[in-house]
Protein backbone atom coordinates (compact mmCIF):
# COMPACT_ATOMS: atom_id res chain seq x y z
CA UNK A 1 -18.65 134.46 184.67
CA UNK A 2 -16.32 136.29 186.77
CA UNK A 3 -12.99 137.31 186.04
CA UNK A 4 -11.90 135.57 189.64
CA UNK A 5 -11.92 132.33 191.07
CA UNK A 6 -10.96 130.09 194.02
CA UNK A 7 -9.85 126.97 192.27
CA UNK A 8 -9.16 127.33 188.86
CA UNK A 9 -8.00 123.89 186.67
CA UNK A 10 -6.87 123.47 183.20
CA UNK A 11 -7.43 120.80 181.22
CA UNK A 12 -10.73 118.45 181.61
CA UNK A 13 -9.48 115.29 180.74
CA UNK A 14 -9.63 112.04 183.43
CA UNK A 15 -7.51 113.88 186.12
CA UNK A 16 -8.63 117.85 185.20
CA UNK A 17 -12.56 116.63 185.83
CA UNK A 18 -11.59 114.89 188.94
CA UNK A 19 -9.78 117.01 190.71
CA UNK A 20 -12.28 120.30 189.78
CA UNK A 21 -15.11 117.92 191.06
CA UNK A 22 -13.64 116.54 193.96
CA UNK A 23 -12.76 120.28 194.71
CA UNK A 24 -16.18 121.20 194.07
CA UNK A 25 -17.16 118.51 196.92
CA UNK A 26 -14.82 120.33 199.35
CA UNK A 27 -16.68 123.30 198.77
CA UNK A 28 -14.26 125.35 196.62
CA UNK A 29 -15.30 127.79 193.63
CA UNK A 30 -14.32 126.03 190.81
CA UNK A 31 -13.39 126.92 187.06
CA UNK A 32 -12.61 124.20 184.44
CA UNK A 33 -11.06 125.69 181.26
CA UNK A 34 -10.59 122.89 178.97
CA UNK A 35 -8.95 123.54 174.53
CA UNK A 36 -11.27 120.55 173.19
CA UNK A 37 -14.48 121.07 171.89
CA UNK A 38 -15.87 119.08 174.64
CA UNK A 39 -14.48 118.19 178.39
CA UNK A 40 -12.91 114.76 178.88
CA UNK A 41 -9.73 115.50 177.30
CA UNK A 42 -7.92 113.05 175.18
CA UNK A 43 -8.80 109.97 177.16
CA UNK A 44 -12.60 110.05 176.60
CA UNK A 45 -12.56 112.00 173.34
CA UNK A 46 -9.75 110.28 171.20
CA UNK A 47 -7.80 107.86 173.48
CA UNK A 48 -9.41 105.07 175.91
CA UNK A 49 -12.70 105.42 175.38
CA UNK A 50 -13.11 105.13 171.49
CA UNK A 51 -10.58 102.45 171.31
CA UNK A 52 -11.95 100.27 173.85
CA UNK A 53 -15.20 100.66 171.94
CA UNK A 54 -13.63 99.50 168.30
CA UNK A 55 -11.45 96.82 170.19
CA UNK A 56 -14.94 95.44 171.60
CA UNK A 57 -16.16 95.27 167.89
CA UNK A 58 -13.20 93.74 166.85
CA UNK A 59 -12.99 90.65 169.75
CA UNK A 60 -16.85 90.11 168.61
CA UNK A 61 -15.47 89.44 164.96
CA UNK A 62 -12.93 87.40 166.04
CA UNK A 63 -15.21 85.32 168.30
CA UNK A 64 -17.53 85.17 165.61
CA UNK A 65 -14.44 83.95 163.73
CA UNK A 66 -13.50 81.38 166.36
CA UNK A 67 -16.86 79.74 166.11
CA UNK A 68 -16.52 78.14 163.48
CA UNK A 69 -14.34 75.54 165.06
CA UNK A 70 -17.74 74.99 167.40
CA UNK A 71 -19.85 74.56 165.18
CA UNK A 72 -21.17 77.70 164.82
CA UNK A 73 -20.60 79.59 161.28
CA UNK A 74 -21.49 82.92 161.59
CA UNK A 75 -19.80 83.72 157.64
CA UNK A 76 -17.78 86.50 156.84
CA UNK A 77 -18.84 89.89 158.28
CA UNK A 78 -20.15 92.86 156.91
CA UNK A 79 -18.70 95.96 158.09
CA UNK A 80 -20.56 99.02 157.79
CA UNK A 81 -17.57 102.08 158.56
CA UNK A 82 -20.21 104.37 159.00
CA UNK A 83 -22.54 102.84 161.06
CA UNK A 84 -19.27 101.52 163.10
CA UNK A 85 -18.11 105.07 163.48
CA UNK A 86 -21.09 106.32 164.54
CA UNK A 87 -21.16 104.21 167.25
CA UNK A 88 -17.91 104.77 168.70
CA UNK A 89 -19.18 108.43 168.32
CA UNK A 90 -22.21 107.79 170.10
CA UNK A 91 -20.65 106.43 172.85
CA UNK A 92 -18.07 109.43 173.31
CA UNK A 93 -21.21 111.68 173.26
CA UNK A 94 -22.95 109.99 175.99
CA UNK A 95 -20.11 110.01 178.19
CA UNK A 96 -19.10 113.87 177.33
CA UNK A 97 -22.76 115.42 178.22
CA UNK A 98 -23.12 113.01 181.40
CA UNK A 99 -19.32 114.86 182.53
CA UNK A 100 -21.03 118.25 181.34
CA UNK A 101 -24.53 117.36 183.85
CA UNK A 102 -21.95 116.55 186.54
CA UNK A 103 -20.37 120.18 186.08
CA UNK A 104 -23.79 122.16 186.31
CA UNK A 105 -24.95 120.02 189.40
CA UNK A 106 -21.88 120.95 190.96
CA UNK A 107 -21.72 124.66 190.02
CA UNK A 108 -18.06 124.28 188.28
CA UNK A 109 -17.99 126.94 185.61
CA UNK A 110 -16.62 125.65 182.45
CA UNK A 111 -14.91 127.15 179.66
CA UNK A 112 -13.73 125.81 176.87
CA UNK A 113 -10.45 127.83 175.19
CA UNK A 114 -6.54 127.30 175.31
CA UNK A 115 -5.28 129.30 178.33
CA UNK A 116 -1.93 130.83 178.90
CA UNK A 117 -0.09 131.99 181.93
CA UNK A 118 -0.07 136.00 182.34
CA UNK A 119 1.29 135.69 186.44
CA UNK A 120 1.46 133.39 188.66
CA UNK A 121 -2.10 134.13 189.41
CA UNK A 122 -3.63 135.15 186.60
CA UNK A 123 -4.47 133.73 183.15
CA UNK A 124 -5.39 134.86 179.63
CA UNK A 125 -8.16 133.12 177.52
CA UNK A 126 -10.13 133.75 174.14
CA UNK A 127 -8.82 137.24 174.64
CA UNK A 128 -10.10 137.56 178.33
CA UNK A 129 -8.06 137.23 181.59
CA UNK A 130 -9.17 135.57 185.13
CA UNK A 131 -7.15 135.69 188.33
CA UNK A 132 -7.03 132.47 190.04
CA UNK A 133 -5.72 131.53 194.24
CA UNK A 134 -4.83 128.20 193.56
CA UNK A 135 -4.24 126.33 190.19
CA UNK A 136 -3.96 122.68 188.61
CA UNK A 137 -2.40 121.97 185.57
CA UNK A 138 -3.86 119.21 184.24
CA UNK A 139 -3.53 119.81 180.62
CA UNK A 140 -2.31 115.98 179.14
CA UNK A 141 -0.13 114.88 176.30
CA UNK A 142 -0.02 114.50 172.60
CA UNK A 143 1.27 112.58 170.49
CA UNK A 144 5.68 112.61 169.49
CA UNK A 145 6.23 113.65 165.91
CA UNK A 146 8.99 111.98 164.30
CA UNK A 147 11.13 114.19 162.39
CA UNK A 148 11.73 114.12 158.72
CA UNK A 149 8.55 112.26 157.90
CA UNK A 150 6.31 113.42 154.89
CA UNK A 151 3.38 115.10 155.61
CA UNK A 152 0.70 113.08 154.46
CA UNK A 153 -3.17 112.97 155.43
CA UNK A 154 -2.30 108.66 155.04
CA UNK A 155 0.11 108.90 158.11
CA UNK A 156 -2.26 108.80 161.06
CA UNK A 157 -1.68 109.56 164.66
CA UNK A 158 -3.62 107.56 167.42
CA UNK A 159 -6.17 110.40 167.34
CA UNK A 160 -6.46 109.98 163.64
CA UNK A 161 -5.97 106.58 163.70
CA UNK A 162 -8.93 106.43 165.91
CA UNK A 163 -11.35 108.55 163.60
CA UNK A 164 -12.01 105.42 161.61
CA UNK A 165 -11.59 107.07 158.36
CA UNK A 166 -11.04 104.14 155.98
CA UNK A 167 -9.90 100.23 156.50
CA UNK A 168 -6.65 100.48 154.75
CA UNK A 169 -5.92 97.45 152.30
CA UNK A 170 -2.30 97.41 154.24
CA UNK A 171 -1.58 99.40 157.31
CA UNK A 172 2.08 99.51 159.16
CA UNK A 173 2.11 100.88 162.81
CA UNK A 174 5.54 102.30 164.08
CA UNK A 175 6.00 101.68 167.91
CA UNK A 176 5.00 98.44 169.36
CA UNK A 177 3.83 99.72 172.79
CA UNK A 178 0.06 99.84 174.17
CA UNK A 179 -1.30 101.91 171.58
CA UNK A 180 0.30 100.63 168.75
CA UNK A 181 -0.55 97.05 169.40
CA UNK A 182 -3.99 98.09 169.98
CA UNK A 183 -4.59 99.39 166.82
CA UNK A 184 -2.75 96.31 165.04
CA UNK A 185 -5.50 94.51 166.90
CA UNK A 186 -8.50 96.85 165.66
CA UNK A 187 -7.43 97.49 162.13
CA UNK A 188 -6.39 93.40 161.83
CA UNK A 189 -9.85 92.49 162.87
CA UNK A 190 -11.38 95.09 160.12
CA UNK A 191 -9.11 93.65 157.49
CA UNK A 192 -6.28 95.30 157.45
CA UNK A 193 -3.29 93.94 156.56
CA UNK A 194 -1.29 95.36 159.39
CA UNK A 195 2.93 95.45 160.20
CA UNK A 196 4.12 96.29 163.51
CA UNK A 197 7.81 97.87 163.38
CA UNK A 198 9.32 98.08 167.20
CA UNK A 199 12.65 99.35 167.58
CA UNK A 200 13.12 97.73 170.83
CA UNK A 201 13.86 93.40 171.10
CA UNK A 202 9.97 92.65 171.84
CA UNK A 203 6.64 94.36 171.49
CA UNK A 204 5.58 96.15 174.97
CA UNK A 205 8.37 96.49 175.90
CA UNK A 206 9.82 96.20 179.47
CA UNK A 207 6.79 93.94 180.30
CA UNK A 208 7.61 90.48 181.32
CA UNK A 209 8.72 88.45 178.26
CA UNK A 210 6.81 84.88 178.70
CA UNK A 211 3.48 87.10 179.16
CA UNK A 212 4.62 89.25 175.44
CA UNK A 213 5.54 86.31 173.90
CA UNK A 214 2.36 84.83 174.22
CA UNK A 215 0.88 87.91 172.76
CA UNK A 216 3.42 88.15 170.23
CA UNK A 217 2.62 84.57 168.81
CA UNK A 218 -1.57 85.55 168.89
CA UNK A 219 -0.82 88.45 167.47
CA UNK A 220 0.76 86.89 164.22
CA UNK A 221 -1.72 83.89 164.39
CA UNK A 222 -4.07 86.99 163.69
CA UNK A 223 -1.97 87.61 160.31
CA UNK A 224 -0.05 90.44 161.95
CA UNK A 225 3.70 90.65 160.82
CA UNK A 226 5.79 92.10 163.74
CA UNK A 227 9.19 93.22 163.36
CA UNK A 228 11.35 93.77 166.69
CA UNK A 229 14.62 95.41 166.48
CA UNK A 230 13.99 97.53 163.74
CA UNK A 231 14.17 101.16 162.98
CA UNK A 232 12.48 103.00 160.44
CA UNK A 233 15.24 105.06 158.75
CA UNK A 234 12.98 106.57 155.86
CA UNK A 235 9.71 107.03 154.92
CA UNK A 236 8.79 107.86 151.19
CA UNK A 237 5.25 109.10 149.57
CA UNK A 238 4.06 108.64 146.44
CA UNK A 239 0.15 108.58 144.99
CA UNK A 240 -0.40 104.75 145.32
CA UNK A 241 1.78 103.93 148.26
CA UNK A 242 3.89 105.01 151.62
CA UNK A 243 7.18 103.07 151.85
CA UNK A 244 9.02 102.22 154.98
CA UNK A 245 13.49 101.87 154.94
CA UNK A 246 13.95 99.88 157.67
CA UNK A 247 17.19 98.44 159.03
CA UNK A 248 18.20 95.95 161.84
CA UNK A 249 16.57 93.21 162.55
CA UNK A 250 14.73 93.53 159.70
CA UNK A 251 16.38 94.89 156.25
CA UNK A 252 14.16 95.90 153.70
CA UNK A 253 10.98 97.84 152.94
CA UNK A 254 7.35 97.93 154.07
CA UNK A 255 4.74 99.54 151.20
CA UNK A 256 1.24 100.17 153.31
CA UNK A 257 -1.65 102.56 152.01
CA UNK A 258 -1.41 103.99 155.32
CA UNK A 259 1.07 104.54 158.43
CA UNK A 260 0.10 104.75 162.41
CA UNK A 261 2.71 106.32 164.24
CA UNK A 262 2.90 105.41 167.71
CA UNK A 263 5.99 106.00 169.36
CA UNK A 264 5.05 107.47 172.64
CA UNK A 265 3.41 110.96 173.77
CA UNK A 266 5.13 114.07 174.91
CA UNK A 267 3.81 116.44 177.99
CA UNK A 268 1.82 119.18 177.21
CA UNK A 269 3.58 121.67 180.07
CA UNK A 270 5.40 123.95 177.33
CA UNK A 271 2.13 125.24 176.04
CA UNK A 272 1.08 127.42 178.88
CA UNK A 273 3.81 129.79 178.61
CA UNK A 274 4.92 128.68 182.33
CA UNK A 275 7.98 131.21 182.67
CA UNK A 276 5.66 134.12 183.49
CA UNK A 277 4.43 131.96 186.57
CA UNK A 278 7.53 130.82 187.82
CA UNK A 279 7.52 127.54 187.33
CA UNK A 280 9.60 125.62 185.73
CA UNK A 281 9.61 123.03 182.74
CA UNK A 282 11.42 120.47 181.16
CA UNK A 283 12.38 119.90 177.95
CA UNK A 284 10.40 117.48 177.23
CA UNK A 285 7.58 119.70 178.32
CA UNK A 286 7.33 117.80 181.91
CA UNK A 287 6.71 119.34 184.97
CA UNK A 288 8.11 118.56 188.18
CA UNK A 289 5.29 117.71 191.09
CA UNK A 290 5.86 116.59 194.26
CA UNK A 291 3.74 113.30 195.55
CA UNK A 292 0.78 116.21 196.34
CA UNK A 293 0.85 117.56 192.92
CA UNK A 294 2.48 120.76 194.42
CA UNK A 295 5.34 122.91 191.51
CA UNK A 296 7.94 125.12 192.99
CA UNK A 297 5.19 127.36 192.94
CA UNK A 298 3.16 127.03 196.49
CA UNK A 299 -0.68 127.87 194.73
CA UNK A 300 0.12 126.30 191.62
CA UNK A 301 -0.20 122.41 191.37
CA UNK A 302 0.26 119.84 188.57
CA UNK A 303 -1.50 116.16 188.09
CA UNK A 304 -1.65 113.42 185.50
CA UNK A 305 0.52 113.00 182.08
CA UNK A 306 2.04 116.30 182.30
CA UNK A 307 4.07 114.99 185.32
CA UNK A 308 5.70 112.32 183.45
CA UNK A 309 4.99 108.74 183.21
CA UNK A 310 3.55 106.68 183.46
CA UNK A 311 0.87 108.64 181.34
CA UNK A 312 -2.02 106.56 182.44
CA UNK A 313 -5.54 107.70 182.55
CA UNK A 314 -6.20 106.28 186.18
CA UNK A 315 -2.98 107.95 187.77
CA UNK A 316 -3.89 111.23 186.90
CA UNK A 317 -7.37 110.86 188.16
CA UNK A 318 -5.87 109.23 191.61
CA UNK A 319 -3.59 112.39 191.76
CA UNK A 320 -6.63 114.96 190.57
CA UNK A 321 -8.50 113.90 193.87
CA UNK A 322 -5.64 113.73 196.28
CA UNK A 323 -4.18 117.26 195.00
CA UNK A 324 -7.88 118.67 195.16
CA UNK A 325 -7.62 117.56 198.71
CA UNK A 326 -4.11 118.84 199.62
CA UNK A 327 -5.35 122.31 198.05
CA UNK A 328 -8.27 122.24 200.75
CA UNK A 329 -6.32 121.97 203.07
CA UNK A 330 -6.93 117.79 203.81
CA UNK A 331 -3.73 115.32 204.92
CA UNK A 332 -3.32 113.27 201.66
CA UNK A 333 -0.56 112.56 199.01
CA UNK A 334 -0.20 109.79 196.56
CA UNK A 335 1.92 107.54 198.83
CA UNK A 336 1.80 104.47 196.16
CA UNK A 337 3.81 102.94 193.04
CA UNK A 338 1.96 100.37 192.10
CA UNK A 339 -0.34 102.12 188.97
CA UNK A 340 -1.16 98.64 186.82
CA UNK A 341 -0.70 98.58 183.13
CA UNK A 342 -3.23 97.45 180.15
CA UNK A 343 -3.14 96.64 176.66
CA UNK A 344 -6.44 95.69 175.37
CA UNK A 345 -5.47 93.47 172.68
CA UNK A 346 -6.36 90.04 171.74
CA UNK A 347 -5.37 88.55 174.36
CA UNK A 348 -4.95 91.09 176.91
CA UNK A 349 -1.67 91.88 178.61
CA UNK A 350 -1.90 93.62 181.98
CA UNK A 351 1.22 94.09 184.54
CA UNK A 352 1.53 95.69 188.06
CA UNK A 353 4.17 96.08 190.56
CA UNK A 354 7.86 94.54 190.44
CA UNK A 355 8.99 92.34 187.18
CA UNK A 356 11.30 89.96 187.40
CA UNK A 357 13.68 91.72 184.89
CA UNK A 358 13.40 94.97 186.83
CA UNK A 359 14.10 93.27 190.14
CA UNK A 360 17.80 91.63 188.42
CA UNK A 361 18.35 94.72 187.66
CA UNK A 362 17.86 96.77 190.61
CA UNK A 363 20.11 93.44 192.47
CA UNK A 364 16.70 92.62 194.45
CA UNK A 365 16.08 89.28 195.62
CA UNK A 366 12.87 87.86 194.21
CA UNK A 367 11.14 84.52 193.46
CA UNK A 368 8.70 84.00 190.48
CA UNK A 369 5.60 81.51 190.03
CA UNK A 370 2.95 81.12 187.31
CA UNK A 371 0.18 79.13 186.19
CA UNK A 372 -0.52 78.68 182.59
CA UNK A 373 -4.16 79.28 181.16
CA UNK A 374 -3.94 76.13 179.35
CA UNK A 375 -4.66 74.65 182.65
CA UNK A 376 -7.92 76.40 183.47
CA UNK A 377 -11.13 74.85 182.75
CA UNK A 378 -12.85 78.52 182.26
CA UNK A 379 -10.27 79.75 180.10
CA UNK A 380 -10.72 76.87 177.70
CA UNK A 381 -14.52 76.31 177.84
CA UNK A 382 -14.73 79.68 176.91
CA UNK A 383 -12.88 79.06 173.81
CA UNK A 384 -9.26 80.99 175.16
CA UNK A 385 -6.25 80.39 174.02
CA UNK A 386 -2.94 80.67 175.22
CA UNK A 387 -2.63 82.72 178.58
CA UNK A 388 -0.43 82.64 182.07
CA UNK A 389 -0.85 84.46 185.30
CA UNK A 390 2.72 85.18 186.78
CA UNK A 391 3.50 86.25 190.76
CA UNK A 392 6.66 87.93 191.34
CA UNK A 393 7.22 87.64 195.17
CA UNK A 394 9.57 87.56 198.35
CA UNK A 395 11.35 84.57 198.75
CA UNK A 396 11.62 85.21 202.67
CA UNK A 397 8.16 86.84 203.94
CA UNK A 398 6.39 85.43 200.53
CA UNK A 399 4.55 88.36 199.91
CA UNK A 400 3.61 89.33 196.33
CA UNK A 401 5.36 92.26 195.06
CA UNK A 402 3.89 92.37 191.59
CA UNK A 403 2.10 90.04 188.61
CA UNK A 404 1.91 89.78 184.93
CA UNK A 405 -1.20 88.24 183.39
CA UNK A 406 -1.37 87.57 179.76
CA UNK A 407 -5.12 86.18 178.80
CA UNK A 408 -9.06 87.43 178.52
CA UNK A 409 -9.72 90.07 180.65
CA UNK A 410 -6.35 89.94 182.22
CA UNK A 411 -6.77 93.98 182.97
CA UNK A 412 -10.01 92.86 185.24
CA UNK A 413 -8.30 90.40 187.06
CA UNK A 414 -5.06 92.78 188.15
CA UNK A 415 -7.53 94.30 190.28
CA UNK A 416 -6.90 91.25 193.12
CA UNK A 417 -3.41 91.33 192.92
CA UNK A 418 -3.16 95.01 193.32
CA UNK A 419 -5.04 95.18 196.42
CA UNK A 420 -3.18 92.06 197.43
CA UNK A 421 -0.08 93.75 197.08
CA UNK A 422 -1.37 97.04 198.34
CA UNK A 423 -2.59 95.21 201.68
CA UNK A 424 0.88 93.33 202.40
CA UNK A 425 -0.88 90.15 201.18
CA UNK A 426 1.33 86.88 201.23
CA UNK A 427 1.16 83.74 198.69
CA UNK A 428 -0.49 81.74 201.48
CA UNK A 429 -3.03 85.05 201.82
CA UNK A 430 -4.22 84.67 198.29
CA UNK A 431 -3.71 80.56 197.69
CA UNK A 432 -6.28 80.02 201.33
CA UNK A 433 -9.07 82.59 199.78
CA UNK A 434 -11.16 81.08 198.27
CA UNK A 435 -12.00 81.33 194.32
CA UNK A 436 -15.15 80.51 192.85
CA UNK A 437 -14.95 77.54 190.12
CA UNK A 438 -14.43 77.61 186.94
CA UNK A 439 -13.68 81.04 186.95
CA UNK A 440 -9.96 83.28 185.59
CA UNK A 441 -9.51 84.08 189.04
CA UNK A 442 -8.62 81.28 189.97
CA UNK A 443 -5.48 81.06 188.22
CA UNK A 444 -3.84 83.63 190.57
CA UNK A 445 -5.01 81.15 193.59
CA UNK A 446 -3.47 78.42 191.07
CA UNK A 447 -0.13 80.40 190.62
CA UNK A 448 0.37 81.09 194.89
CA UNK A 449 -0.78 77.76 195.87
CA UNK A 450 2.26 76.37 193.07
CA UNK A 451 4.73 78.55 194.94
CA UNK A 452 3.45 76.85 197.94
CA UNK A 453 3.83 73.65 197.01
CA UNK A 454 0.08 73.24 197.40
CA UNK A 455 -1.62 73.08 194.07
CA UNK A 456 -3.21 69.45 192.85
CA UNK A 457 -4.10 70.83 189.07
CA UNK A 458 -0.84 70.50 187.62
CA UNK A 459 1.88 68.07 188.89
């Protein structure tokens, strides 16, 4: 390797690969330096990938589960940890050497070591140095720490958390958000007893209340105890147990052989020793990007959760192509708000665009309509439960300015209604397409045509 490059990028994760690929594409010499042991950052290694992979395991025992009521008793599983674990791993390892084929083929020159400003043009790594023309920082998040808490190997992160390393007999998660209400759905399913402590009035919150509250009440039908409204003011260790002091809402104490901590993730920009390039960053180690990824300084760019929120894998790979481009000197710039939302849980909650609650707030006029999943011959011969679809929309030119959808595979159906919104798409646009039957889908046809006063499945 040289000690110079064109393009240099640090951090491989979802929007680091991207961008050093797409610049690749365009022609540029590209270097990927990368701290894991492997490239695809958090997200592949201990974030999306492996939890989609144990939250797959744990919908098949709950369908399993479910089956009984059919007819079908498939008896009480039999959970091998390892085996389990070793999948999960599996698929992480496929995934990492396919990302490390697509480097070779495109010549990107990867190195894998925690680098460190040294100029605005240069930086330091595993005691070497390479000057760069134009950088992206694309180095992620990691976890908050909450201070005062013991330190204990039984209070988990989500990377830990994710590891697998035991079923816990009782497990409490603090934060209600995606993550934490993932892994209430994971570690419930593997039989955990699990307790959810939120400090805010609902679980995810911010997302529209009907849609949580339908996950709130499958979530406790699951045998998860949720408490909203409540702080955890202490946390004590001893050999048997970890003990939660919580106050509000709920007054008391929580013993669980283990803890998940979950309370959000903090950017990663305060690592890189930033000063000695001039740019600046925040205390909460955020750093400030324009809408083409471009800092205050001109050949030095920054994409995905180290930008703020929302610290979503599929933002930061939208921006890692567009500031690739804007570095090679192509028109582009992420000219959009709408980056939908998923929790993978059991049902899943997904959200895009305006909310009702936001709109109030922000003294915007809006209209809302729904349709509820009990209503939908798929959902129910499928053997779903509760769901709704919800359109949040214009009342004068009727089009749709966002959507909440609460119900199976609620993240794959936000797909239509954020191209609908992205394409100006009206309630008339989306109730005259037509949906194949029975399918999900059709419940956001079902939703527009009740806004229209055109639906003949519910009176």
């Amino acid at each position: 390797m040289t000690n110079k490059t064109d393009f240099l990028v640090i951090g491989a994760g979802p929007g680091g690969y991207a961008c050093a690929f797409r610049a690749a594409d365009l022609g540029r010499d590209v270097t990927l330096i990368d701290a894991g042991d492997r490239l695809g950052g958090v997200c592949l290694n201990e974030g999306c990938i492996p939890s989609k992979a144990l939250l797959h395991a744990a919908e098949i025992i709950r369908e399993a589960r479910e089956m009984a009521d059919w007819g079908i008793d498939f008896g009480t599983p039999k959970i091998d940890l390892d085996k389990l674990r070793g999948k999960k791993d599996g698929i992480i390892g496929t995934l990492t050497d396919g990302l490390g084929g697509l480097a070779k083929r495109r010549k990107v020159t990867t190195i894998l070591g925690s680098a460190k400003f040294t100029s605005p043009t240069s930086v330091k790594f595993n005691g070497g140095e390479l000057q760069f023309d134009q950088c992206v920082i694309a180095v992620g998040s990691r976890p908050i720490v909450l201070p005062g808490w013991p330190e204990d190997d039984r209070i988990w992160d989500s990377k830990a958390a994710l590891e697998l390393r035991e079923i816990p007999a009782s497990l409490a998660i603090v934060g209600g958000g995606i993550i934490g209400l993932e892994m209430a759905t994971v570690y419930s399913a593997l039989g955990a007893k699990v307790t959810v402590v939120e400090l805010a009035d609902q679980i995810a919150p911010g997302v529209d209340r009907d849609a949580v509250a339908i996950l709130h009440k499958s979530l406790e039908a699951a045998g998860v105890t949720l408490h909203t409204a409540t702080q955890v003011t202490e946390v004590k260790a001893t050999k048997a147990n970890l003990t939660l002091h919580c106050s509000g809402a709920f007054e008391g104490k929580i013993t669980a052989k283990a803890i998940i901590t979950s309370i959000g993730r903090r950017a990663n920009g305060d690592q890189l020793d930033l000063d000695t390039a001039g740019v600046e960053v925040c205390d909460r180690g955020v750093i400030t990007a324009d809408r083409m990824g471009r800092t205050a300084q001109s050949n030095i760019f920054a994409i995905g959760d180290v930008t703020g929120n929302p610290m979503l894998a599929h933002r930061a790979t939208h921006q890692g192509h567009i500031t690739a481009e804007v570095a090679s000197g192509h028109p582009a710039a992420l000219d959009t708000d709408l980056i939908p939302s998923v929790a993978y849980t059991s049902p899943e909650l997904a959200w895009v665009g305006v909310t009702e609650v936001r709109a109030k707030q922000d003294g915007r006029k809006v209209k809302v309509t729904s349709f509820p999943w009990a209503a939908s011959g798929r959902n129910l011969a499928s053997g779903g439960g509760d769901g709704l679809t919800k359109l949040v929309y214009d009342p004068d030119s009727k089009r749709v300015l966002g959507a909440t959808i609460v119900g199976r595979n609620a993240g794959e159906l936000l797909a239509e209604v954020t191209l609908a919104i992205e394409m100006g798409a009206t309630l008339e646009d989306i109730g005259l397409s037509i949906h194949a039957h029975p399918t999900l889908s059709e419940t956001i046809a079902f939703a527009a045509e009740r806004a229209s006063g055109t639906l003949t499945d519910l009176l």
